[in-house]
C-alpha atoms as a PDB file:
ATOM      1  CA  UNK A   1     -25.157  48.831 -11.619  1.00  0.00           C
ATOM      2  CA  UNK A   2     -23.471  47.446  -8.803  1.00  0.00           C
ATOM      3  CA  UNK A   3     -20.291  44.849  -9.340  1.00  0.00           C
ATOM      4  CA  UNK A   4     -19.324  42.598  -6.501  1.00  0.00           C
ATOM      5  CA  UNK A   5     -15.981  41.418  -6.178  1.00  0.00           C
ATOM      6  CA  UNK A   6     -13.866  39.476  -3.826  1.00  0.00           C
ATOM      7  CA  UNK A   7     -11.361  41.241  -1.827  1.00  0.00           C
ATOM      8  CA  UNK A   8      -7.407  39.596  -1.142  1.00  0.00           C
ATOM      9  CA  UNK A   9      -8.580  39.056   2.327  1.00  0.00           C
ATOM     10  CA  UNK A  10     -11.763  37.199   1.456  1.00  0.00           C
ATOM     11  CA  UNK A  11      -9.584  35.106  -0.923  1.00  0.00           C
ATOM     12  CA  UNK A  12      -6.599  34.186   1.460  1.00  0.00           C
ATOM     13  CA  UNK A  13      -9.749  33.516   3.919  1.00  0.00           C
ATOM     14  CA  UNK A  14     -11.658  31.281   2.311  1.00  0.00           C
ATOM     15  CA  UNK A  15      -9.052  28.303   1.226  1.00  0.00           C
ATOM     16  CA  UNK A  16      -8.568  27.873   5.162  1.00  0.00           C
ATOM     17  CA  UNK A  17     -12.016  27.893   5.913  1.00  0.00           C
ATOM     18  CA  UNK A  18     -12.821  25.104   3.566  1.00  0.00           C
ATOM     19  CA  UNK A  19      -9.997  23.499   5.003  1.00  0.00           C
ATOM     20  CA  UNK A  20     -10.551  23.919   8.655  1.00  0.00           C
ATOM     21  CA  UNK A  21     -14.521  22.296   7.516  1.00  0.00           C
ATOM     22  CA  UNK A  22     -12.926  19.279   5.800  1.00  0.00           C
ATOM     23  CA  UNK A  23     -10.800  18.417   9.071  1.00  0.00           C
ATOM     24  CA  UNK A  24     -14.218  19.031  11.095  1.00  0.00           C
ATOM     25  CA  UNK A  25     -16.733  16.699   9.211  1.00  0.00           C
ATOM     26  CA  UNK A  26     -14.290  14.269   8.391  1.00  0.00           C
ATOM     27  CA  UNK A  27     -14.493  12.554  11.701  1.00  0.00           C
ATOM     28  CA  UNK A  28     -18.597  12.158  11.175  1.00  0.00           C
ATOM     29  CA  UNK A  29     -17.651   9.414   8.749  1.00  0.00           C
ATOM     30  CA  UNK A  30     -17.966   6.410  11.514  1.00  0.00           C
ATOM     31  CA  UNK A  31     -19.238   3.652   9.635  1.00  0.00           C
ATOM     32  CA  UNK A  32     -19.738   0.399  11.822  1.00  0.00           C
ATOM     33  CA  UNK A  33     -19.794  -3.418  11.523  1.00  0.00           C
ATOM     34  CA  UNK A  34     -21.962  -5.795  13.408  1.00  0.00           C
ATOM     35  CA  UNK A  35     -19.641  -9.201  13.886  1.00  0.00           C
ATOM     36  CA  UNK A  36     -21.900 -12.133  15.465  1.00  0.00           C
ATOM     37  CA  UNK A  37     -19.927 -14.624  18.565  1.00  0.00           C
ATOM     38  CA  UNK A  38     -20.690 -17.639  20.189  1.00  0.00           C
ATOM     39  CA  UNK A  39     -21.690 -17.050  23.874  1.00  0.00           C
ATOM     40  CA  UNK A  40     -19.818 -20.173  24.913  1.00  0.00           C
ATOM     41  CA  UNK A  41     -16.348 -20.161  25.321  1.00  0.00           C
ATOM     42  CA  UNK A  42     -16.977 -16.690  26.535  1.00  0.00           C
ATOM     43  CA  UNK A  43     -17.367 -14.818  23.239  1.00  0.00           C
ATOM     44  CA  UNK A  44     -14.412 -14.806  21.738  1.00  0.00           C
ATOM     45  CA  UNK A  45     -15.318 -17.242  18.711  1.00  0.00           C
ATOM     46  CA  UNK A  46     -16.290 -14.955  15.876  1.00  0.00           C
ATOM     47  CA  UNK A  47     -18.462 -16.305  13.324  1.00  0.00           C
ATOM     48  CA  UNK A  48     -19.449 -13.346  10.942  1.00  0.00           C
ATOM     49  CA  UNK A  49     -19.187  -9.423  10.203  1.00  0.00           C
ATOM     50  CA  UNK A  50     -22.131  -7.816   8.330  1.00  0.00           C
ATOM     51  CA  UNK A  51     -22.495  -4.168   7.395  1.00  0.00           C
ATOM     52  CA  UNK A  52     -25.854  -3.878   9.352  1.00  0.00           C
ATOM     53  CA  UNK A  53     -27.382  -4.975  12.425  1.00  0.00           C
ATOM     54  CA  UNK A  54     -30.567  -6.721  10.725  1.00  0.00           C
ATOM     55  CA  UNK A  55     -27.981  -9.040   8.672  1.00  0.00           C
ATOM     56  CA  UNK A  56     -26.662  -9.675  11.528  1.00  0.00           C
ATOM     57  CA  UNK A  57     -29.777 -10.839  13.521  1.00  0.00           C
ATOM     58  CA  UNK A  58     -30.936 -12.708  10.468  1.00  0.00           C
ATOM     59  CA  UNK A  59     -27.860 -15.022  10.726  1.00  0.00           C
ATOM     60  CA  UNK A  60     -28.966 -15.816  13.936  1.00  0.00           C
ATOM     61  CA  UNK A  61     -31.915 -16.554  13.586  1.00  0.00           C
ATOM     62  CA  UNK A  62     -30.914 -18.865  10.617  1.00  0.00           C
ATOM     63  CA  UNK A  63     -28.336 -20.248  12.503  1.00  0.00           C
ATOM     64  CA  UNK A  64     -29.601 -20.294  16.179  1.00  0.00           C
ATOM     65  CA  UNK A  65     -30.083 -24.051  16.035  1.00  0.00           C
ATOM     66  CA  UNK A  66     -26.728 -25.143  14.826  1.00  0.00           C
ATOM     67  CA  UNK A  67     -24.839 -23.128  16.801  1.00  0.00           C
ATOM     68  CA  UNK A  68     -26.229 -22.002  20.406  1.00  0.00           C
ATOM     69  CA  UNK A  69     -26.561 -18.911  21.500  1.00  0.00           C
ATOM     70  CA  UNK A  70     -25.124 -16.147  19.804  1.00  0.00           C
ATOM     71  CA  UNK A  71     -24.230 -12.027  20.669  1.00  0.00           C
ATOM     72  CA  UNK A  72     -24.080  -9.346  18.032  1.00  0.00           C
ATOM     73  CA  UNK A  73     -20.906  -6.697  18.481  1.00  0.00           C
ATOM     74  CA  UNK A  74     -21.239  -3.870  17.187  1.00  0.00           C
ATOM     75  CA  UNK A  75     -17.558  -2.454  15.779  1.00  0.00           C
ATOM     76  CA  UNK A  76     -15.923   0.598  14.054  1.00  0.00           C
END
């Protein structure tokens, strides 16, 4: 029988390497936001921010008659 054990290297190794991960996939977090302008007035009125695209398509369409013609930005 056969018992496996760490060595001190391995274990001074392996707090770095799940450091060194953390700092690497942390940065794949980008969540974005989708905030609907006006056209007119060159796009700088801002009317909503939703957390996906489709809300923010459905407010246009709801709203397309109201308001004109609208642009969906997408945002970090």
């Amino acid at each position: 029988m056969t018992i496996v054990t760490m060595t001190d290297s391995k274990m001074k190794i392996l707090p770095y390497t799940f450091l060194i991960l953390l700092i690497l996939f942390s940065g794949c977090a980008t969540s974005y936001k989708y905030e609907v302008h006006l056209i007119e007035g060159g796009g700088y009125h801002h009317l909503i921010t939703t957390e996906t695209a489709d809300e923010a398509l459905d407010f246009m369409a709801e709203h397309e008659d109201s308001h004109g013609a609208m642009k969906v930005i997408k945002v970090e």
